[in-house]
C-alpha atoms as a PDB file:
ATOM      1  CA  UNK A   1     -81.977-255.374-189.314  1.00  0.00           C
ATOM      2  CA  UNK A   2     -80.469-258.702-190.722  1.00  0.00           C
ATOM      3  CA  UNK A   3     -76.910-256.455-190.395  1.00  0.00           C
ATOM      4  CA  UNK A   4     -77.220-254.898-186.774  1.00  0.00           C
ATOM      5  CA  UNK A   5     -78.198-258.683-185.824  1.00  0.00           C
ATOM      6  CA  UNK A   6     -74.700-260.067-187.468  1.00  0.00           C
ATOM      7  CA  UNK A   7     -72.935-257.356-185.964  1.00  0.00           C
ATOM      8  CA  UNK A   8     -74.567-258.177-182.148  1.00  0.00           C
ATOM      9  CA  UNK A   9     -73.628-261.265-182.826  1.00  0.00           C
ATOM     10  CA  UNK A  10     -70.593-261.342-183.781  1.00  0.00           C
ATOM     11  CA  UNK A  11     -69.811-258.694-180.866  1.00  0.00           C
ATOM     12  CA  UNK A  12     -71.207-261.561-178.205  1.00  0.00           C
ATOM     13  CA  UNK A  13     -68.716-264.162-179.363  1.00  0.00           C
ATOM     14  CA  UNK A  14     -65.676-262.493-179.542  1.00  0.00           C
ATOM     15  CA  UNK A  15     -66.242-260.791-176.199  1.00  0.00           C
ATOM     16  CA  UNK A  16     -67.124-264.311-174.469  1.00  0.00           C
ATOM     17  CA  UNK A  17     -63.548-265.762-176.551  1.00  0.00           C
ATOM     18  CA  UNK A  18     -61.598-263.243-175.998  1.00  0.00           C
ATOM     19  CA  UNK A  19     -60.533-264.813-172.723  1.00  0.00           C
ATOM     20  CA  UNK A  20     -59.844-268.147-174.607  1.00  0.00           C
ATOM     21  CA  UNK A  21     -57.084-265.751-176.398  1.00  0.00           C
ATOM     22  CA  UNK A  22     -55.406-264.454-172.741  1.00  0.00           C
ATOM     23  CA  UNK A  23     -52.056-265.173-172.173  1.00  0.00           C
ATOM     24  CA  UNK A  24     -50.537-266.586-168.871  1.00  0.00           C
ATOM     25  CA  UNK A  25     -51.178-264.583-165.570  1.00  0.00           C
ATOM     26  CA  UNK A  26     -48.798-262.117-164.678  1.00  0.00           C
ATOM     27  CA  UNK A  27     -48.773-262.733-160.923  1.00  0.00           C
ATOM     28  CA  UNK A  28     -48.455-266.553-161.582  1.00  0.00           C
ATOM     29  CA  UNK A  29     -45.401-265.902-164.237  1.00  0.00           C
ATOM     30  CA  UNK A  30     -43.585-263.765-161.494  1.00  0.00           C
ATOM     31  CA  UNK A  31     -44.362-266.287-158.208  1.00  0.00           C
ATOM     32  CA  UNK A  32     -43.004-269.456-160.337  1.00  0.00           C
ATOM     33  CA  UNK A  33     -39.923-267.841-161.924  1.00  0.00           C
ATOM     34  CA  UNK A  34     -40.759-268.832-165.361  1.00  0.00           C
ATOM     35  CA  UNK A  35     -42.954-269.273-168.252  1.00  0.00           C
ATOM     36  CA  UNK A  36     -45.143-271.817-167.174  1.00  0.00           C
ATOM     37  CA  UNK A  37     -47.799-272.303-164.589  1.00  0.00           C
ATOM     38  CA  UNK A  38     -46.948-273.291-161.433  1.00  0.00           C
ATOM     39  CA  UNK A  39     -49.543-276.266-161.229  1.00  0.00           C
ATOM     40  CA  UNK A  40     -47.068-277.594-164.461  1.00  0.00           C
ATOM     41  CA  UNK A  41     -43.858-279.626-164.213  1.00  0.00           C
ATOM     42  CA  UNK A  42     -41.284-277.725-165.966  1.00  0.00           C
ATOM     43  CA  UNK A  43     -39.390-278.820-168.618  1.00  0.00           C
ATOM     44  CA  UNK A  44     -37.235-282.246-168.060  1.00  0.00           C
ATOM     45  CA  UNK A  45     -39.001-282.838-164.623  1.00  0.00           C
ATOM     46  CA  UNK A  46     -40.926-286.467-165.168  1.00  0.00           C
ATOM     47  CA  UNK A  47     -43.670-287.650-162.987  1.00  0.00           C
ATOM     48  CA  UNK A  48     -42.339-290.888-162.253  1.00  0.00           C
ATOM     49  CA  UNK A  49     -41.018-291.880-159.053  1.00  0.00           C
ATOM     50  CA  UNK A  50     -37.948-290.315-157.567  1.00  0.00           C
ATOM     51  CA  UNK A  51     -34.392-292.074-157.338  1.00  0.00           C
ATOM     52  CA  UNK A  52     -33.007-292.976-154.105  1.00  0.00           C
ATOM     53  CA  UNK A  53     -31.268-290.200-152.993  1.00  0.00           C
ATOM     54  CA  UNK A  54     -32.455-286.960-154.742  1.00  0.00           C
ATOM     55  CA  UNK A  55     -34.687-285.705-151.158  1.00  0.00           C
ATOM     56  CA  UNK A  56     -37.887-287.007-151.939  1.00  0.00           C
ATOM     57  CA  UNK A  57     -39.215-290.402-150.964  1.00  0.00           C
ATOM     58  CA  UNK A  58     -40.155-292.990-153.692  1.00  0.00           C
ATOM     59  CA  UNK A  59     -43.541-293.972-153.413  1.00  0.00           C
ATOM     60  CA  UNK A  60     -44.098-297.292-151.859  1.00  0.00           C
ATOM     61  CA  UNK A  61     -45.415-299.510-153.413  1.00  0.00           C
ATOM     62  CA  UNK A  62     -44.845-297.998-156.752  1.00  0.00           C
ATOM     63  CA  UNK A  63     -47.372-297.612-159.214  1.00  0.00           C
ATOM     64  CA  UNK A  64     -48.350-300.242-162.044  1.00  0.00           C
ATOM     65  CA  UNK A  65     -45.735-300.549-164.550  1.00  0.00           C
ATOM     66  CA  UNK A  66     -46.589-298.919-167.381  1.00  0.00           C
ATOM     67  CA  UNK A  67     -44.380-298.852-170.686  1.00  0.00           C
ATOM     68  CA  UNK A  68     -44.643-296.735-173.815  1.00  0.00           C
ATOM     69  CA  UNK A  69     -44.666-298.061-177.448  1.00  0.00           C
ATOM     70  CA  UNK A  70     -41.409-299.361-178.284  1.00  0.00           C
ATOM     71  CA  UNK A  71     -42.172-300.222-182.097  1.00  0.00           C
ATOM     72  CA  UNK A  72     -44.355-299.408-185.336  1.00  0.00           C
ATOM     73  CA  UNK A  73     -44.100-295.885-187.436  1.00  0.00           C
ATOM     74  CA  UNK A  74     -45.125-293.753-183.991  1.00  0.00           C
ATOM     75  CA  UNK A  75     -43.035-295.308-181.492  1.00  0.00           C
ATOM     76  CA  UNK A  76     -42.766-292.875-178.485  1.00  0.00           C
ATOM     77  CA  UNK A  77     -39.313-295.095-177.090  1.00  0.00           C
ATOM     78  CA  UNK A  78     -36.989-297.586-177.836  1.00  0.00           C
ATOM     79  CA  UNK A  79     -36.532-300.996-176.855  1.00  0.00           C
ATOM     80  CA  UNK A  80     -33.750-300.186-174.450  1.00  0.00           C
ATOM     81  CA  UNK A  81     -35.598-297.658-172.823  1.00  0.00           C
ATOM     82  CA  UNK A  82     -38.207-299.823-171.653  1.00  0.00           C
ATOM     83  CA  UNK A  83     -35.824-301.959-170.555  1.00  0.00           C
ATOM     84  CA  UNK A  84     -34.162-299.272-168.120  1.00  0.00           C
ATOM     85  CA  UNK A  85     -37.829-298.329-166.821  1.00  0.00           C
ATOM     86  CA  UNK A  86     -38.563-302.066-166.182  1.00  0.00           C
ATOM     87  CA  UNK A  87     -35.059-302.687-164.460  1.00  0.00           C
ATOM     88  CA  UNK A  88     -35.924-299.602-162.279  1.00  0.00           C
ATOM     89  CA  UNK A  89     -39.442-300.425-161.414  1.00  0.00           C
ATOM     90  CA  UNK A  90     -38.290-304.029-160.286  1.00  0.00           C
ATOM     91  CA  UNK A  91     -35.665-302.506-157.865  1.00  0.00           C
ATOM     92  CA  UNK A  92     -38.354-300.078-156.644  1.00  0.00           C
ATOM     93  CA  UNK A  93     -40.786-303.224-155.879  1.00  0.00           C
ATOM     94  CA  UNK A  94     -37.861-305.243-154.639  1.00  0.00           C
ATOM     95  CA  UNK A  95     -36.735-302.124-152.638  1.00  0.00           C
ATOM     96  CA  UNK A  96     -40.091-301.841-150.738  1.00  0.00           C
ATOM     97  CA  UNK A  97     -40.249-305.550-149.920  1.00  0.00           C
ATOM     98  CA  UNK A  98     -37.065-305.050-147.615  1.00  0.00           C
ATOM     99  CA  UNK A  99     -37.875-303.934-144.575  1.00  0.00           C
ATOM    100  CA  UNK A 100     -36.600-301.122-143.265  1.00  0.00           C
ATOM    101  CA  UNK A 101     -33.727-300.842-141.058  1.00  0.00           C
END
């Protein structure tokens, strides 16, 4: 009894995981063109703001400023790098305060 109830068991939670373990949607793979999701940025595509010029509109006003760690053992940038993001948020902000001609 104790083994046919381990064996049930067992049975129920790989069934109900087994979708945990399912790759990417065929359909989804084919419509996007690539390996990833469609709902996903793909690879080198950031979610900040877009530069003048590239189609899109920035966003006006832009979002709050927001910087990554720039020091300690599990920095995620570098000093200069925040520096570029802050000069480019500034002439977002300074960009949307002219008006518009």
């Amino acid at each position: 009894m104790n083994k046919l109830l381990i064996i049930l068991i067992g049975v129920a939670t790989m069934s109900t995981t087994s979708s945990a373990f399912a790759g990417l949607e065929q359909q989804t793979v084919e419509l996007s063109g690539s390996d990833q999701p469609a709902s996903q940025p793909k690879l080198g595509q950031s979610l900040e703001s877009t530069r003048p010029g590239s189609g899109r509109p920035a966003k006006c006003p832009p979002d709050k400023l927001v910087l990554q760690l720039d020091h300690g053992p599990r920095a995620q940038s570098t000093p200069y790098l925040n520096r570029l993001r802050k000069e480019r948020y500034e002439a977002q902000v300074q960009a949307c305060a002219k008006p518009a001609t």
